[in-house]
Structures are given as C-alpha cells and as structure tokens.
Protein backbone atom coordinates (compact mmCIF):
# COMPACT_ATOMS: atom_id res chain seq x y z
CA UNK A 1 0.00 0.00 0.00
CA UNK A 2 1.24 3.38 -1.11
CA UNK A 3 2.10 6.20 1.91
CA UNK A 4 0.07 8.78 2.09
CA UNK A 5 1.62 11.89 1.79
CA UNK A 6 1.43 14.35 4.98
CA UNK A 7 -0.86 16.88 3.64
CA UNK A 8 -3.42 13.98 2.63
CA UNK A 9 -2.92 12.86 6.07
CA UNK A 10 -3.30 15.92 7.96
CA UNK A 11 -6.49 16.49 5.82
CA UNK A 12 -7.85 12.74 6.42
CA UNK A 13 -7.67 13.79 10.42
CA UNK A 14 -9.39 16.68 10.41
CA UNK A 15 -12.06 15.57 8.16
CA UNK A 16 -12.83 12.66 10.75
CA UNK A 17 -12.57 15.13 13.25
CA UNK A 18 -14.76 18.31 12.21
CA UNK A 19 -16.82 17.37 9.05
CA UNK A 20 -20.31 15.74 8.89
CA UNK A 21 -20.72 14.74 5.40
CA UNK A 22 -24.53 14.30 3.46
CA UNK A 23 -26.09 11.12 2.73
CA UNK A 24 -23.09 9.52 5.13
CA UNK A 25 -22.50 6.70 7.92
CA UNK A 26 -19.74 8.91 9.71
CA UNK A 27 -19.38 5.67 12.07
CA UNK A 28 -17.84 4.08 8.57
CA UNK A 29 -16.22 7.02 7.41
CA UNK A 30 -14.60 7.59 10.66
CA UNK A 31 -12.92 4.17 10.15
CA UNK A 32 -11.55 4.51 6.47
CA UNK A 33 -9.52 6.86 4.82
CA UNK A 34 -11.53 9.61 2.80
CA UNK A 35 -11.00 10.32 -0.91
CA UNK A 36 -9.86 13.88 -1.02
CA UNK A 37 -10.30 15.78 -4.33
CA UNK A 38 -7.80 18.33 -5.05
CA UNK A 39 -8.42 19.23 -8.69
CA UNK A 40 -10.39 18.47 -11.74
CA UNK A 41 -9.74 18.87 -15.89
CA UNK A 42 -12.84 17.40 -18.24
CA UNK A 43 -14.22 14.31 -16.95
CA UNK A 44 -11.57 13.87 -14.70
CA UNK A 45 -11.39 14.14 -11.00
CA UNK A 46 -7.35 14.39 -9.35
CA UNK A 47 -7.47 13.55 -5.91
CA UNK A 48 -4.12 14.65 -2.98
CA UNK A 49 -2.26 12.22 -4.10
CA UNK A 50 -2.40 12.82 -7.94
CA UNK A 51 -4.26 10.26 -8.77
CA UNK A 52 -7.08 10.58 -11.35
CA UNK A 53 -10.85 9.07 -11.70
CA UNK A 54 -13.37 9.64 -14.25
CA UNK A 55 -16.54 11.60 -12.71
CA UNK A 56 -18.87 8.91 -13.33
CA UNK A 57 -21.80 10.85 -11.18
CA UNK A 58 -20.99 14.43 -12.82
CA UNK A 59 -19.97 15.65 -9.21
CA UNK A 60 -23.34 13.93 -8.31
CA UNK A 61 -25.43 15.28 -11.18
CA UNK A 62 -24.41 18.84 -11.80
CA UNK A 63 -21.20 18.80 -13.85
CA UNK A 64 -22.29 19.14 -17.77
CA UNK A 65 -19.04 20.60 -19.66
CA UNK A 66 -16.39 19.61 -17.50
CA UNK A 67 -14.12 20.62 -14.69
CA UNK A 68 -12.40 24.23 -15.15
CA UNK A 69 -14.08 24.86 -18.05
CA UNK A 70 -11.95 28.17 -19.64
CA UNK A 71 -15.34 30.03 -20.32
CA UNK A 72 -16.97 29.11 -17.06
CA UNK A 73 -13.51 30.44 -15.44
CA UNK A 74 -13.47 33.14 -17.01
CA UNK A 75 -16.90 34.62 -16.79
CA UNK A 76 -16.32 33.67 -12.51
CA UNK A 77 -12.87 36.08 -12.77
CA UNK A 78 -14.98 38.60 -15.14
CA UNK A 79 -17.70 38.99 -12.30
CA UNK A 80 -15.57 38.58 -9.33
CA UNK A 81 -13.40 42.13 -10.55
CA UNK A 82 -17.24 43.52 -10.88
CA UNK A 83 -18.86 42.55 -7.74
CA UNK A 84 -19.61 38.76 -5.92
CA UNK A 85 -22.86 39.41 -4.33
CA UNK A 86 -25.69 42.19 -3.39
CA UNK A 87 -29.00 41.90 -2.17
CA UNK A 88 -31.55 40.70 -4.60
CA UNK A 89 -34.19 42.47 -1.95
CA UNK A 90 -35.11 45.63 -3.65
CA UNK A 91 -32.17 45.67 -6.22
CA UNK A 92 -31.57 43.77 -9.06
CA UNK A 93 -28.17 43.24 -11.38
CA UNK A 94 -27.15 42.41 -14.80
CA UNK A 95 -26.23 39.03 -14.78
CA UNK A 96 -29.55 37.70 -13.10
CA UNK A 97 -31.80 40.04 -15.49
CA UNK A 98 -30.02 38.50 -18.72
CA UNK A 99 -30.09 34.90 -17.08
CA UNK A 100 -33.40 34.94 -16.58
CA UNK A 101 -33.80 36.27 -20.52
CA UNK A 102 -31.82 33.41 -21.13
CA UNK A 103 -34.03 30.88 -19.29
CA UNK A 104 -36.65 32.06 -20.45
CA UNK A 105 -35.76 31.55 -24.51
CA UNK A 106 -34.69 28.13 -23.44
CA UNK A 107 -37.74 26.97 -21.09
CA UNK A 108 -40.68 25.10 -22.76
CA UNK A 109 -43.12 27.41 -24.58
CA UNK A 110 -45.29 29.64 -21.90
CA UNK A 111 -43.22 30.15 -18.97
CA UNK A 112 -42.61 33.57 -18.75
CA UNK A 113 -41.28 34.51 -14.85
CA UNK A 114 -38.32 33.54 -13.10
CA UNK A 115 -37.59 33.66 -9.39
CA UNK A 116 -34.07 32.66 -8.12
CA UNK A 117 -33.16 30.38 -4.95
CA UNK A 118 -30.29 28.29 -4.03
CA UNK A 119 -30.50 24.83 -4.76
CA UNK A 120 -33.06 22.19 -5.78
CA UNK A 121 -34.99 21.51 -2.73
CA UNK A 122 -35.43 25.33 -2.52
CA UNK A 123 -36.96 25.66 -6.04
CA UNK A 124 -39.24 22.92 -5.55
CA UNK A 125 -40.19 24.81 -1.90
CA UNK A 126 -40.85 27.82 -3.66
CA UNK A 127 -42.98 26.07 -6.51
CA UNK A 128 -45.70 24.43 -3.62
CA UNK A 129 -45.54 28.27 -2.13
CA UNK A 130 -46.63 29.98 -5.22
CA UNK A 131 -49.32 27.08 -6.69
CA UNK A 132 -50.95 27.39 -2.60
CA UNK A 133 -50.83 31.25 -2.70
CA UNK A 134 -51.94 31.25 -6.68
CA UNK A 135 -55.24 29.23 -5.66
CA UNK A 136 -55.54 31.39 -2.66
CA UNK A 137 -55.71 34.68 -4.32
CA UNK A 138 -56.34 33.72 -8.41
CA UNK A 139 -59.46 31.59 -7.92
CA UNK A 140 -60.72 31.53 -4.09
CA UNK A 141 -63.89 29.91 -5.47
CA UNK A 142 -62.34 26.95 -6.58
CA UNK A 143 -61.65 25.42 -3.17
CA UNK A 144 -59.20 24.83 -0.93
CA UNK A 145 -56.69 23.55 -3.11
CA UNK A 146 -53.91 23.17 -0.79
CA UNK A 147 -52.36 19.44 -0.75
CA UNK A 148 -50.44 17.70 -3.86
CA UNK A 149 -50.52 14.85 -5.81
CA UNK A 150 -46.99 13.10 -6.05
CA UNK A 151 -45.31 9.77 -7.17
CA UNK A 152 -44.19 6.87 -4.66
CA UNK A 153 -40.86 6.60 -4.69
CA UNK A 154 -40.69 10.08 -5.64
CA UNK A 155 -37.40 12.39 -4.36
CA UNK A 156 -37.64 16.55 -4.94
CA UNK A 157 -35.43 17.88 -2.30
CA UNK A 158 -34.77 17.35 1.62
CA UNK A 159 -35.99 20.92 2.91
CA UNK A 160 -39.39 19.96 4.71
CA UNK A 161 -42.01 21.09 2.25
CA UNK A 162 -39.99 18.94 -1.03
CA UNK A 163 -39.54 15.79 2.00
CA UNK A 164 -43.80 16.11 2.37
CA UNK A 165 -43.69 15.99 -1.62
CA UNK A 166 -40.99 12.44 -1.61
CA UNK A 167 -41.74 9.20 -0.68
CA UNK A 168 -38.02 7.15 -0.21
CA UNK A 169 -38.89 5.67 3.35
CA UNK A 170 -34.91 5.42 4.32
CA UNK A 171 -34.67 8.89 3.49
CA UNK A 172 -38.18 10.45 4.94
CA UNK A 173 -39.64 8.24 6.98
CA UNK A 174 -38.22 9.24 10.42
CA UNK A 175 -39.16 12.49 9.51
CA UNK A 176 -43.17 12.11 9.14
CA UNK A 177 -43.91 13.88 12.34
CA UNK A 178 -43.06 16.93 10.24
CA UNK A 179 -44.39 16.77 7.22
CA UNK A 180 -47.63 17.96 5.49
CA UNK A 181 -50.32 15.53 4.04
CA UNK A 182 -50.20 14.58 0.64
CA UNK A 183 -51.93 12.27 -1.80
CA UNK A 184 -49.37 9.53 -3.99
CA UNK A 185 -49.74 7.47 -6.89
CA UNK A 186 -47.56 4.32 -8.05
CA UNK A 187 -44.49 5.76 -10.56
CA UNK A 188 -44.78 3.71 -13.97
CA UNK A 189 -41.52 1.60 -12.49
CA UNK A 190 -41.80 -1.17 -15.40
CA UNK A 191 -39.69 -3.23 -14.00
CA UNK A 192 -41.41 -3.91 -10.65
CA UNK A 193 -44.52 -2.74 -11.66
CA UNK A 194 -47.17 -2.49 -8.73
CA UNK A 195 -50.35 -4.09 -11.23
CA UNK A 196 -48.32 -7.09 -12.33
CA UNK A 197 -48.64 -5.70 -15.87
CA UNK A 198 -46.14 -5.40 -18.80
CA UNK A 199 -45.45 -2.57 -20.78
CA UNK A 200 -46.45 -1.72 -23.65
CA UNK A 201 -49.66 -4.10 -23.40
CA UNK A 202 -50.61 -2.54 -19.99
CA UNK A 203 -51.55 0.61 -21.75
CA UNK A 204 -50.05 2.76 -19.27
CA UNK A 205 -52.47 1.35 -16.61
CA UNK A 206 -50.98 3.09 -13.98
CA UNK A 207 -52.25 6.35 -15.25
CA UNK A 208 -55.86 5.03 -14.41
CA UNK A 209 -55.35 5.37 -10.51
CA UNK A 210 -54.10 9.26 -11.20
CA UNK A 211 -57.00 10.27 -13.22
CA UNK A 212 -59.56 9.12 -10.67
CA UNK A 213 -57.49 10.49 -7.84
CA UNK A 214 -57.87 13.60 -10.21
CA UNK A 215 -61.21 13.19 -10.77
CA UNK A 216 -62.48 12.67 -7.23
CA UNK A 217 -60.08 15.10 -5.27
CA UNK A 218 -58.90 18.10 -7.87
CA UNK A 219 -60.46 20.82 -5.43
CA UNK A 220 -58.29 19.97 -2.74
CA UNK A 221 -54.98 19.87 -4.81
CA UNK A 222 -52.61 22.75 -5.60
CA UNK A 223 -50.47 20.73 -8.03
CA UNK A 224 -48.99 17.33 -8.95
CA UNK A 225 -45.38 17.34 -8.55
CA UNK A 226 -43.59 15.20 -10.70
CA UNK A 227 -39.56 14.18 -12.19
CA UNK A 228 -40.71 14.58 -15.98
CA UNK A 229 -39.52 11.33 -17.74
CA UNK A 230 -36.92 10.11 -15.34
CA UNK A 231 -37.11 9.52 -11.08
CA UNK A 232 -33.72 9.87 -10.45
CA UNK A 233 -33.12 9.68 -6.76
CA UNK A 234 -35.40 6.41 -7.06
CA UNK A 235 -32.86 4.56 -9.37
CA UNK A 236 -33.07 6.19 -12.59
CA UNK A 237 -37.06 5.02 -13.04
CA UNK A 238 -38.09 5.86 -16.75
CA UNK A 239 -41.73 6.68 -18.05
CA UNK A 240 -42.54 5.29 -20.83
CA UNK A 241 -43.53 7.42 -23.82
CA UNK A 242 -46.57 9.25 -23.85
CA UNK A 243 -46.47 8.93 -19.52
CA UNK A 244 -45.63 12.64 -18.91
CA UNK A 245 -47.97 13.63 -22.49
CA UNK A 246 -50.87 11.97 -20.52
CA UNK A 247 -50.12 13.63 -17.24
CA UNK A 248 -50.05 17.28 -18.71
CA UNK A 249 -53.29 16.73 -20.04
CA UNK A 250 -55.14 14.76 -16.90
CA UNK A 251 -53.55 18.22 -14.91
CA UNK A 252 -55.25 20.61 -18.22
CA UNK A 253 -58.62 18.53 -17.50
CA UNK A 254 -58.78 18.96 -13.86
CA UNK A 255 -57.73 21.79 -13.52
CA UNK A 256 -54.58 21.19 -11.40
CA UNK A 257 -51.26 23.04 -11.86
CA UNK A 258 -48.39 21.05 -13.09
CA UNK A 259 -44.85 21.12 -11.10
CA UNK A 260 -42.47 19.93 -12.69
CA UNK A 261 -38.72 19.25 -10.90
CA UNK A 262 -36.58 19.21 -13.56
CA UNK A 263 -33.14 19.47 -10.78
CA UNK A 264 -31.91 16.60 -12.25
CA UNK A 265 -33.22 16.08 -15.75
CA UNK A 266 -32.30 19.61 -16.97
CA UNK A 267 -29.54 21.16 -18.85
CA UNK A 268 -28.93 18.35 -21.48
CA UNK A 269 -29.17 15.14 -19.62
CA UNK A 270 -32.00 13.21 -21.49
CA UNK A 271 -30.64 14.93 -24.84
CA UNK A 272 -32.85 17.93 -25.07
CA UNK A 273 -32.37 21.04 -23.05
CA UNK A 274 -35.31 19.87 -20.92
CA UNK A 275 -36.62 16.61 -20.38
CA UNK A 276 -40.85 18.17 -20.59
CA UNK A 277 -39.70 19.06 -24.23
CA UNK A 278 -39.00 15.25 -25.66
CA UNK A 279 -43.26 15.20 -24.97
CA UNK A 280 -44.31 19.08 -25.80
CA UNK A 281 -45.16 19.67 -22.21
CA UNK A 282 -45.27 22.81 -20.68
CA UNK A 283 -45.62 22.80 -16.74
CA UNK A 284 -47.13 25.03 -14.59
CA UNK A 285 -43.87 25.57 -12.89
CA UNK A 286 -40.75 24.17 -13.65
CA UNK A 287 -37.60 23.76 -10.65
CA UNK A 288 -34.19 23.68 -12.02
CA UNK A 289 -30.59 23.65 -10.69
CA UNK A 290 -27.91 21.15 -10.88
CA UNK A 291 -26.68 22.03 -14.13
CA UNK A 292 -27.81 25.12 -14.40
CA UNK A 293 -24.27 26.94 -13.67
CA UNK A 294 -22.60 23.80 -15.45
CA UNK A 295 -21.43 22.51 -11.62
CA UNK A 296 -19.53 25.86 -11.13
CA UNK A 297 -21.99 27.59 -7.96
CA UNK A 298 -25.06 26.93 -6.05
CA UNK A 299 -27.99 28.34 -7.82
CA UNK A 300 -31.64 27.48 -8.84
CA UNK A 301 -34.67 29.17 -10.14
CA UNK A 302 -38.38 27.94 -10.45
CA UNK A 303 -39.63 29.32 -13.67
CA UNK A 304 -43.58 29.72 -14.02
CA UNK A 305 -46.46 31.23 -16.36
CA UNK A 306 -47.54 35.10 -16.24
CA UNK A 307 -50.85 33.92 -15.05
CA UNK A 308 -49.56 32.51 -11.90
CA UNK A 309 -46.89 35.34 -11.80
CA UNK A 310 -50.18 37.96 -11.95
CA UNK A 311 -51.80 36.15 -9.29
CA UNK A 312 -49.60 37.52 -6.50
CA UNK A 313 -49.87 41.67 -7.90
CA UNK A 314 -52.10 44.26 -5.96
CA UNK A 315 -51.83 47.01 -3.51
CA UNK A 316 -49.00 47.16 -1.17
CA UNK A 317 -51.77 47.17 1.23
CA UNK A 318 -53.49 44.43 -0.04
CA UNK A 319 -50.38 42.23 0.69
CA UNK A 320 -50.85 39.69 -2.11
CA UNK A 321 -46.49 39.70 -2.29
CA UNK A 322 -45.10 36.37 -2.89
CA UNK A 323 -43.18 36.50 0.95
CA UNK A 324 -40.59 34.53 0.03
CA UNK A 325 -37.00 34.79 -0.53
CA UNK A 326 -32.90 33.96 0.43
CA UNK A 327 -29.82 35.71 1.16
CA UNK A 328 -28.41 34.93 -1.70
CA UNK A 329 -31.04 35.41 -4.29
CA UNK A 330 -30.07 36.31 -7.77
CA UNK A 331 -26.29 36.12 -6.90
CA UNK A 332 -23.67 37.74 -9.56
CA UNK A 333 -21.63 35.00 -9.45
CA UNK A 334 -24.05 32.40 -9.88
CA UNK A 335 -25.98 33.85 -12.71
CA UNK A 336 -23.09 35.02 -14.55
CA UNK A 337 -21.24 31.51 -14.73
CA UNK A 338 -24.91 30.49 -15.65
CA UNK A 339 -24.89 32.71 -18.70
CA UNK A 340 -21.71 31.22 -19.76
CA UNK A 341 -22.77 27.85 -19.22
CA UNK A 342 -26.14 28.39 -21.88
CA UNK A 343 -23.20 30.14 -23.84
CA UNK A 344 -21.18 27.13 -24.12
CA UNK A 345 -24.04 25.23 -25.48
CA UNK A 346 -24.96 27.42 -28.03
CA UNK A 347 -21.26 28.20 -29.66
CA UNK A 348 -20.40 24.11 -28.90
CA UNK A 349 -23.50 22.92 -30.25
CA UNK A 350 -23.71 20.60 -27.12
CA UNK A 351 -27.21 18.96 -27.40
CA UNK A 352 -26.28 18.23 -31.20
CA UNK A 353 -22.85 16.33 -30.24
CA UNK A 354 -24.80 14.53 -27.26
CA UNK A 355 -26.67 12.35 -30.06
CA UNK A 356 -23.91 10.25 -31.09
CA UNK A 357 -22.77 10.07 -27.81
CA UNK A 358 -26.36 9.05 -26.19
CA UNK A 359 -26.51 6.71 -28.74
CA UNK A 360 -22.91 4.87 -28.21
CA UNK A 361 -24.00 4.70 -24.08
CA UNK A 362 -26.75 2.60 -25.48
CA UNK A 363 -24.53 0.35 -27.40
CA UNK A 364 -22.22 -0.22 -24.33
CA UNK A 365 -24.38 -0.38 -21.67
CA UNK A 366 -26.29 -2.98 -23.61
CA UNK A 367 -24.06 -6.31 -22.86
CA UNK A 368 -24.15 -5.36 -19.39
CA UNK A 369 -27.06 -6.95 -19.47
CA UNK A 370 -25.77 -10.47 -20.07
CA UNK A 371 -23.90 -9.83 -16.13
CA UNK A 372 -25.46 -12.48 -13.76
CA UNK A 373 -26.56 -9.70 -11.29
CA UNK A 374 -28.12 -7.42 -13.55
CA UNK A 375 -31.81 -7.18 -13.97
CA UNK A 376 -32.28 -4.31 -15.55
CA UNK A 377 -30.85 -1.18 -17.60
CA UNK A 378 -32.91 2.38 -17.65
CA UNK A 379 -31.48 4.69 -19.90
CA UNK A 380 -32.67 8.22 -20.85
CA UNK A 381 -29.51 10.35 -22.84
CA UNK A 382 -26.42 10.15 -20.85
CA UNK A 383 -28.54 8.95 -17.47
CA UNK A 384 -28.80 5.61 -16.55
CA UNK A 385 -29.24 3.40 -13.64
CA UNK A 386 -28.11 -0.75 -13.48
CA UNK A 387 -30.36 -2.34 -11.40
CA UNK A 388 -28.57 -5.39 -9.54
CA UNK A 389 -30.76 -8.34 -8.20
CA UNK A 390 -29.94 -11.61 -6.71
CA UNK A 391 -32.54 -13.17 -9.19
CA UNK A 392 -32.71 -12.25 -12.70
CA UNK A 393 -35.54 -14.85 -13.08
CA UNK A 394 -37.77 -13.65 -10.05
CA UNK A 395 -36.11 -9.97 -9.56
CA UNK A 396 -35.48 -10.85 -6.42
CA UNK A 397 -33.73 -8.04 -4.64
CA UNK A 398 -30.05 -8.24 -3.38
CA UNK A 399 -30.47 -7.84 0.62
CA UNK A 400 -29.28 -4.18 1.62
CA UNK A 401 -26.69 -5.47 3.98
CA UNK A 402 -25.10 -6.89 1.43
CA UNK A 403 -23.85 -3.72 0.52
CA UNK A 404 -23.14 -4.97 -3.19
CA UNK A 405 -23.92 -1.30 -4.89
CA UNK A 406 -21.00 0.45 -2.27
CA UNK A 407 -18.79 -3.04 -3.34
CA UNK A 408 -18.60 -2.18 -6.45
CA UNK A 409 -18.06 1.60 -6.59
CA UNK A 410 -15.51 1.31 -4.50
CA UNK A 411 -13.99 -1.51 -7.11
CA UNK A 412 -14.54 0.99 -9.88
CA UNK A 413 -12.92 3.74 -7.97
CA UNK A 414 -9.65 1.23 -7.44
CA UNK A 415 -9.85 1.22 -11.12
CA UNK A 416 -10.35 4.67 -11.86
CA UNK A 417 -14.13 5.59 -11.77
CA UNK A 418 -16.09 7.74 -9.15
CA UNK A 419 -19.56 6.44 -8.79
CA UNK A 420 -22.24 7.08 -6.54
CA UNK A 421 -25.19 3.89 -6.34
CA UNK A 422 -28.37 3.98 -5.09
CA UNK A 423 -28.85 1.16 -2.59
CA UNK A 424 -28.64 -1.80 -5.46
CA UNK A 425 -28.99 0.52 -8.61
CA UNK A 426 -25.67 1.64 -10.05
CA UNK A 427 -26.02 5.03 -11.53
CA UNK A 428 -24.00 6.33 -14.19
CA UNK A 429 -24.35 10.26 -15.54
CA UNK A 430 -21.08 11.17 -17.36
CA UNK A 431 -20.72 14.75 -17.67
CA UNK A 432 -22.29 15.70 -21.31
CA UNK A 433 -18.23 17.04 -22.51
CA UNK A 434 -17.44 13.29 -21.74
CA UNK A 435 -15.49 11.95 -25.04
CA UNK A 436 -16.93 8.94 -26.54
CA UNK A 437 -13.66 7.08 -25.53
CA UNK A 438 -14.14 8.30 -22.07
CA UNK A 439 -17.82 7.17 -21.86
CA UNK A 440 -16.53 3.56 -23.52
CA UNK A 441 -13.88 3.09 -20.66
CA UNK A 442 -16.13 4.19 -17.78
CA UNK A 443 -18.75 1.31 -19.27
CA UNK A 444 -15.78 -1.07 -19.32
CA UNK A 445 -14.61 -0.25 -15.54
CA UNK A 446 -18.43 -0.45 -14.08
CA UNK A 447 -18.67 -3.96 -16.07
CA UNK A 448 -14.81 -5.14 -14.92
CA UNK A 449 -15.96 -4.24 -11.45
CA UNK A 450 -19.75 -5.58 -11.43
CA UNK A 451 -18.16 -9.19 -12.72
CA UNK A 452 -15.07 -8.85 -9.92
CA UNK A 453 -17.86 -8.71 -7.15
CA UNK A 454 -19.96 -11.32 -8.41
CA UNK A 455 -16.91 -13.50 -8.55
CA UNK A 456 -16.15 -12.86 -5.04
CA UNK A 457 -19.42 -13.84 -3.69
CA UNK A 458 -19.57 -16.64 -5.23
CA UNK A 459 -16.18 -17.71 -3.99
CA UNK A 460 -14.48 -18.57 -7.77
C-alpha cells in the first residue's frame, strides 16, 4: 500500500474530526480513509495524491461541460473584478436580469417569470408556495386547493415542504412527524410494476389510478409534482412514452397546476435542453438547478407562467407579495457563470454532439445486461441506472446489507471511476463534454468491477 503523503494525512484527520458529510455513515467514514479531491480537468477528478478518476456521477449530477471549463472560469474572474454578491431584496443586477432572458428563450413554450433560490430543494419549496398562494388569491372559489398529488418513490429535495412531496422511506420516513399531508400514486416503475402488468400491453395502466385520484379530489390539490420522464433519486425510473404527455393533459382537464422538478433532468441530460420538451409539455412551474451553472456555484430558479406570476400583484396594502425569498437570491456569481454555461451550449452545439454520444452509451451499456446480477438497464440520454438483483428470473432483490452497490463503486474507484449507487442501482451520468472514448472506458470499468464482485461472492 502506497504512503500517504502528509498533507493527505493531515487532511484525512481533520475531516474525521470536524466534518459531517450528506447522505453519510460517519461511524464508517470515521474508520476509512476519505478520498480527497484536489483538482479536476474534463471528466476527470485528481485527488491529494495525484491520482485521477473519471466523474462517473458528474460531481453527483451537476457537472455538464467539464471541470475548469476556460469560459466558465473566465466569466467567474470577469464577475468577481465587478462585484460577488448584493442583495436581490429591492435591487436587481445584470447578470440575473439576462439569465433569466436566457431561461426564459430556453424553457418550454409559456413560462414567462423567473424567481431565483439556491439549490433544488429550494426551487421545488418555492414552486408548492406559489401554486398554494396562486389558488388562494387567483381563484378563491375553486376550493381549498392546498395538498399535492406526487409519485411513490418520488425524491424533490430534503428541505421539509420537497420531504412532504418524496416518498423514499430510508430517506423520509423518520421524519413524518413533520411533514404535510399529501396524496401519492404508483411511478410507472416497469420493471417492478405495482399491477403485475407489462409494458407496452398494460396501456399505461398506472395512469388510471391518477385520473380518478384527479377526478375525485382536484379541489383539494394545488399541483402534482412530478420528475418529468426520469425519477432519479429512485434509481433512474423511466416513463414510458406518452407517460408525462398523458399527465399534462389529466392536470389541463382537472384543472390542477403542473410542477415539474426538472433538478436533475435539466440542462442536457436526457438529450434535449429539458426533459418536458421530448413530450411538448409545458408545466405550470418548472424547478431547475444542478446544471444550471454547469457545476460551477449553487444556484436554482423555479420558472412559471404570467398567469400565476399575476396572481400575487395588488396594492401594497393588499399584501398579495409572494413572501418569500434567500440571502443569496439572484447572486452575480451564480448567474453570470450560468450565462456562460447556456453560452457554451450554443457556440459548442452541445445537445447536437450529445446524439452520437447518447446513442454509443446505449450500445455499451447494452451487454451489461448479459452480467449475472443485472436485472435491468434504464437509460434516458447520458442517465442511466443498473439495477442489480440476486434473481434475474424472479427480480429478487439483493439484501441491503449486502452492501453490493457500495462493493462495487468502490472496485470501480480502485480502477479509476467515481460512482455514486443507489442502494442496489448503479447510476452512471457522465458529464455531457465526456469523449466517446471516455464514456466507452467508464462502461468497461463499471462492467470489470460488477463481474469482480460477483466472482467474489460466489467464492471462484
């Protein structure tokens, strides 16, 4: 084994010592040796001791051209001799007013407003704040209208109001005491599917349960929140064509607003811009972040009609003002390495050179499928999730303890690949600059190290 140098060391202590990392056992972590990432160039992470990975989760999900991208650099140095941050509160500044130009000529047809926060969990929060208060003071006749519709299974955030809208019971479920009531609906998860049916002969019967919930209940809901095309945080669950179509126009007939989180399906990573566009839907309101500032700064922004926008304007006394807001709202920094990151799509033709590329993922990830453990492979662009089970016959699920999704990342990062599984699905979301023989080599590792561990259990 290799000696650590004394700055990795040093660093390794007082991580242990002070840091409480997300998502995290810190009982385990306390006990191994942390990965410590220094630098990054492309698709390609360099941790303290020089050596290099392929970013196999896009710095979990938010890295689309690259690490130190020149024009993302330089528009970060350009605004930082300008002016980080000022208060969004009364004032406004350039590179948030063009962003949200920006967004806007990007966004599905009918959005029209843009309102800045943070980081996913805050867009979706500020998306269930503005369909409530829209229903409140647009229609007061029409009832109520203030629980949601969502998906089992479904993951929009960890802020309180985006946990009441989930449903992952390891994540949430300790944390019911807090939430608000909401009504769910089975995902269209193919591949367990909750009627016993098979697609395409079921017809989408899942959709049958949503429309009379619809039917039945529409007064009393403010939206249905929904991942268009792809439940990420679930294990990279695709809807089949025509799902998120269908759901747009059950919302149009009832009369319920459409939310739609695109945090993780934005900015490229199902091939189009936005994942409601491979269907011609337009939502209600749309959250997006992640790749919004290419994986460069926090930001986020829920984009919505004029309608809804015009529902919160009146008097000062009259106090219809949407209340709601951060500290760092509209921040310079953010929005200008945002602008360079639509920039870079534009002037690199990005969504065009993702076609060949989405295409050879399919090819490769396609013998994977011949792997004992694998049951299934969900693929939409340059997302996809491998879905290990312990029967391919039954589907019978691989035992949690087992631990077989962390087993093999950490074989593929002693190979040269950073991934990040959920539970038994192996997710893998290249950044979109990935080169074709990048993407071929990062399928190779993940099926090297997928075949290593089902070697070792099996003792041969």
């Amino acid at each position: 084994m290799n000696k650590k140098n004394p700055r990795t060391k040093s660093l390794a202590r007082w991580d242990r010592q002070y840091l409480w990392h997300p998502f995290t056992q810190m009982q385990e972590w306390e006990r191994e040796t942390p990965l410590i990432i220094e630098r990054g160039k492309g698709s390609t992470l360099i941790d303290t001791e020089g050596r290099t990975y392929l970013d196999g989760s896009s710095s979990i999900w938010v890295n689309l051209h690259g690490h130190r991208h020149p024009t993302l650099d330089r528009a970060i140095k350009r605004q930082l001799d300008k002016i980080a941050h000022s208060t969004f509160l009364g004032l406004s500044n350039p590179p948030a007013i063009q962003l949200a130009r920006e967004l806007i000529r990007l966004a599905p047809k009918g959005l029209k407003r843009v309102f800045y926060s943070d980081n996913g969990s805050t867009a979706v929060e500020v998306a269930l704040k503005m369909a409530v208060q829209y229903w409140q003071q647009r229609h007061p006749e029409a009832g109520p209208n203030q629980t949601f519709l969502h998906l089992k299974l479904a993951y929009h955030g960890d802020t309180i109001g985006a946990i009441s809208v989930g449903n992952i019971e390891l994540f949430h479920a300790r944390f019911k005491p807090l939430l608000f009531p909401t009504l769910e609906a089975d995902p269209p998860y193919c591949y367990r599917c909750p009627l016993s049916l098979t697609y395409p002969s079921c017809r989408m019967a899942c959709l049958d349960p949503i429309e009379q919930l619809l039917k039945t209940r529409h007064r009393e809901i403010a939206g249905f929140v929904i991942e268009p095309l792809v439940q990420a945080a679930a294990g990279m669950i695709m809807a089949p064509p025509g799902y998120l179509k269908r759901i747009r126009e059950l919302c149009t007939q009832y009369d319920v607003l459409l939310i739609a989180d695109e945090v993780a399906t934005g900015f490229g990573r199902t091939g189009k811009m936005f994942a409601c566009q491979h269907e011609g839907v337009t939502p209600d309101l749309m959250a997006i972040s992640k790749g919004l500032t290419g994986g460069y700064m926090p930001l986020a922004a829920t984009v919505t009609t004029e309608e809804i926008y015009r529902a919160v304007l009146g008097k000062y006394e009259e106090f219809k003002t949407f209340f709601h807001g951060h500290s760092y709202t509209g921040n310079p920094l953010g929005c200008a390495v945002a602008l360079a990151n639509l920039d870079i799509f534009r002037k690199e033709k990005t969504l065009a050179r993702l076609r060949p590329k989405i295409a050879l993922f399919t090819r490769l990830l396609k013998p994977l499928a011949g792997l004992p453990l694998v049951g299934d492979i969900r693929q939409r662009g340059l997302m996809a999730g491998i879905e290990l089970v312990q029967n391919k016959t039954t589907r019978e699920a691989i035992p949690l303890q087992a631990r077989i999704g962390h087993r093999i990342a950490m074989e593929a990062r002693r190979r040269g690949l950073l991934l990040r599984p959920i539970g038994n699905v192996i997710v893998l979301m290249p950044p979109l600059s990935s080169s074709q023989d990048q993407l071929s080599r990062m399928v190779e590792i993940l099926s090297d190290s997928i075949d290593t561990c089902t070697h070792l259990d099996r003792g041969t």
